[in-house]
C-alpha atoms as a PDB file:
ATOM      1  CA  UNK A   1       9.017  31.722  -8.381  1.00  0.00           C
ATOM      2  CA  UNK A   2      11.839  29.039  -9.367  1.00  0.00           C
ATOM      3  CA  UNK A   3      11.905  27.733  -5.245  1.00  0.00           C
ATOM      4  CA  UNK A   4       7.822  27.419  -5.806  1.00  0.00           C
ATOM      5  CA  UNK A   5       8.251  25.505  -9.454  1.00  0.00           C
ATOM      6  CA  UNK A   6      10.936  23.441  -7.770  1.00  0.00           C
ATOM      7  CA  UNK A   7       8.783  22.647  -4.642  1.00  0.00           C
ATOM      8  CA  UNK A   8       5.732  21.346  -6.797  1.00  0.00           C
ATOM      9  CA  UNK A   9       7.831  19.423  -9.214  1.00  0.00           C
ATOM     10  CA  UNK A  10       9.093  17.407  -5.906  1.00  0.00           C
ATOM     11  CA  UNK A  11       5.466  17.464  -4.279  1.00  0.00           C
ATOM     12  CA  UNK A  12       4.240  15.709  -7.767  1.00  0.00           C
ATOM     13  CA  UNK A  13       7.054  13.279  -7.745  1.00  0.00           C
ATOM     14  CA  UNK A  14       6.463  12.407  -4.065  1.00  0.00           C
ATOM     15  CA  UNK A  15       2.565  11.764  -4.624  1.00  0.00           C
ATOM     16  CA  UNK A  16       2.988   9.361  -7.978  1.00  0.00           C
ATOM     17  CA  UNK A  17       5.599   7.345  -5.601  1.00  0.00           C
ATOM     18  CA  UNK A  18       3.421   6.930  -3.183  1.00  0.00           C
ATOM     19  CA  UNK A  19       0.038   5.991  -5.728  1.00  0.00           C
ATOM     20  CA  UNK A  20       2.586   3.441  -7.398  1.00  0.00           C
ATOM     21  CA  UNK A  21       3.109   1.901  -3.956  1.00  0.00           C
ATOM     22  CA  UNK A  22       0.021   1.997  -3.015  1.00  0.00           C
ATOM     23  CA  UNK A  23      -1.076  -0.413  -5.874  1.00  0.00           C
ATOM     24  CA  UNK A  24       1.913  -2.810  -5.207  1.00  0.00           C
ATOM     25  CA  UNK A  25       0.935  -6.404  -3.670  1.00  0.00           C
ATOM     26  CA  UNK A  26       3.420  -8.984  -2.648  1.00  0.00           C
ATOM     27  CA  UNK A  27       2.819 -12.804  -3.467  1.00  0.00           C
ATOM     28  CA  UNK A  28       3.856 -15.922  -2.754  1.00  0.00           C
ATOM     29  CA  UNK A  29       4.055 -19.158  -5.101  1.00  0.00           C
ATOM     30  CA  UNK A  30       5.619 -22.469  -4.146  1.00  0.00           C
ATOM     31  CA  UNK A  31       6.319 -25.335  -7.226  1.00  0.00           C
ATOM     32  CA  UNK A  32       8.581 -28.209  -8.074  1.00  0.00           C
ATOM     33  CA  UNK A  33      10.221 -25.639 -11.133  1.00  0.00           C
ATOM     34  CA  UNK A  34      11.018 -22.405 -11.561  1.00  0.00           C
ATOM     35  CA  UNK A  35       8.766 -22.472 -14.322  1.00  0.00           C
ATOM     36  CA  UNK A  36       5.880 -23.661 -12.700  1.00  0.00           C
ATOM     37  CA  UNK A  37       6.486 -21.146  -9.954  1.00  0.00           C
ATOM     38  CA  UNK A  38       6.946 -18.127 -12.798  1.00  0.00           C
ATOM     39  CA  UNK A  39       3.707 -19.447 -14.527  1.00  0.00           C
ATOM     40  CA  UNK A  40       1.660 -18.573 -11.377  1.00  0.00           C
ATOM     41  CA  UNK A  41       2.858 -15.413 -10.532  1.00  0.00           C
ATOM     42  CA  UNK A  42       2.206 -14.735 -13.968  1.00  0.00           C
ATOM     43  CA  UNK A  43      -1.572 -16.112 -13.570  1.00  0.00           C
ATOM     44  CA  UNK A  44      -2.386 -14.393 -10.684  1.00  0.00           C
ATOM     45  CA  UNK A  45      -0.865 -10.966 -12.292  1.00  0.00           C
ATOM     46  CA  UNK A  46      -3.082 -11.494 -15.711  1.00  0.00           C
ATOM     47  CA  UNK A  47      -6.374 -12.306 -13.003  1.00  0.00           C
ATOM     48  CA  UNK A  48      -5.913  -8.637 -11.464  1.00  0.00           C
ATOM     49  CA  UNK A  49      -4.975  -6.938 -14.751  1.00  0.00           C
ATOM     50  CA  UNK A  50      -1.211  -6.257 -13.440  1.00  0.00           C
ATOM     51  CA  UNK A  51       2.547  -6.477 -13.934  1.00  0.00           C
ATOM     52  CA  UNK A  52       5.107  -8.717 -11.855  1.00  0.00           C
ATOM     53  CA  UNK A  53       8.400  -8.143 -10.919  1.00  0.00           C
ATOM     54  CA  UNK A  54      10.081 -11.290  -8.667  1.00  0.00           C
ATOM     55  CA  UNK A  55      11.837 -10.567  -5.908  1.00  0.00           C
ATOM     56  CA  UNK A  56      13.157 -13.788  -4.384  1.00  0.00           C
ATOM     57  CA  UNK A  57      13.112 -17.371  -5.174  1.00  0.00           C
ATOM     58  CA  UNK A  58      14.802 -20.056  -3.427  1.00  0.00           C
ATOM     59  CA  UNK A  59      15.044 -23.671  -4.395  1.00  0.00           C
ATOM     60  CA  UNK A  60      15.000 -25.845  -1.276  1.00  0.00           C
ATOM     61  CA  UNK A  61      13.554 -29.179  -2.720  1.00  0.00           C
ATOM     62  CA  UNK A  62      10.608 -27.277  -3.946  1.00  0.00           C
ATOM     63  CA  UNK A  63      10.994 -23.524  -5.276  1.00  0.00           C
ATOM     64  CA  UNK A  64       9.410 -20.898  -3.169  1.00  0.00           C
ATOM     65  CA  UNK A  65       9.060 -17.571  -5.185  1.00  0.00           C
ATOM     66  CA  UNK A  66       8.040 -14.018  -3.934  1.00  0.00           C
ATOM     67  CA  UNK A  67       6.888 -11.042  -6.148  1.00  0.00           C
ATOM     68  CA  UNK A  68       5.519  -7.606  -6.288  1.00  0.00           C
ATOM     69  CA  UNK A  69       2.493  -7.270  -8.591  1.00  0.00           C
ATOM     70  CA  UNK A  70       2.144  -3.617  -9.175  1.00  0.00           C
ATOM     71  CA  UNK A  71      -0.486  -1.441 -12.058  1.00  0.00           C
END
């Protein structure tokens, strides 16, 4: 009984990874300021109802910034 408990606990753990993931979009913003760049991830999140969390930006003359929008 505890090996069948322990196998659903991991099976239910495995699925709400993969639903979390599944909702996850990656975007790409370029500005002359971090701000500005920050502002429209932030724009485009609030348009699809989501959360952002930026994973790169690199400032090259203008600022190029990448993030995951996820529900």
């Amino acid at each position: 009984m505890k090996t069948i408990k322990t196998l659903s606990i991991a099976a239910v753990a495995a699925l709400s990874m993969m639903s979390a993931a599944s909702f996850a979009q990656s975007v790409s913003v370029q500005s002359s300021t971090l701000d500005g760049a920050e502002a429209k991830i932030a724009a485009q999140a609030q348009e699809q109802g989501a959360q952002y969390k930026i994973t790169s930006a690199n400032t090259n003359n203008r600022v190029h910034m990448t993030a995951e929008l996820y529900k």
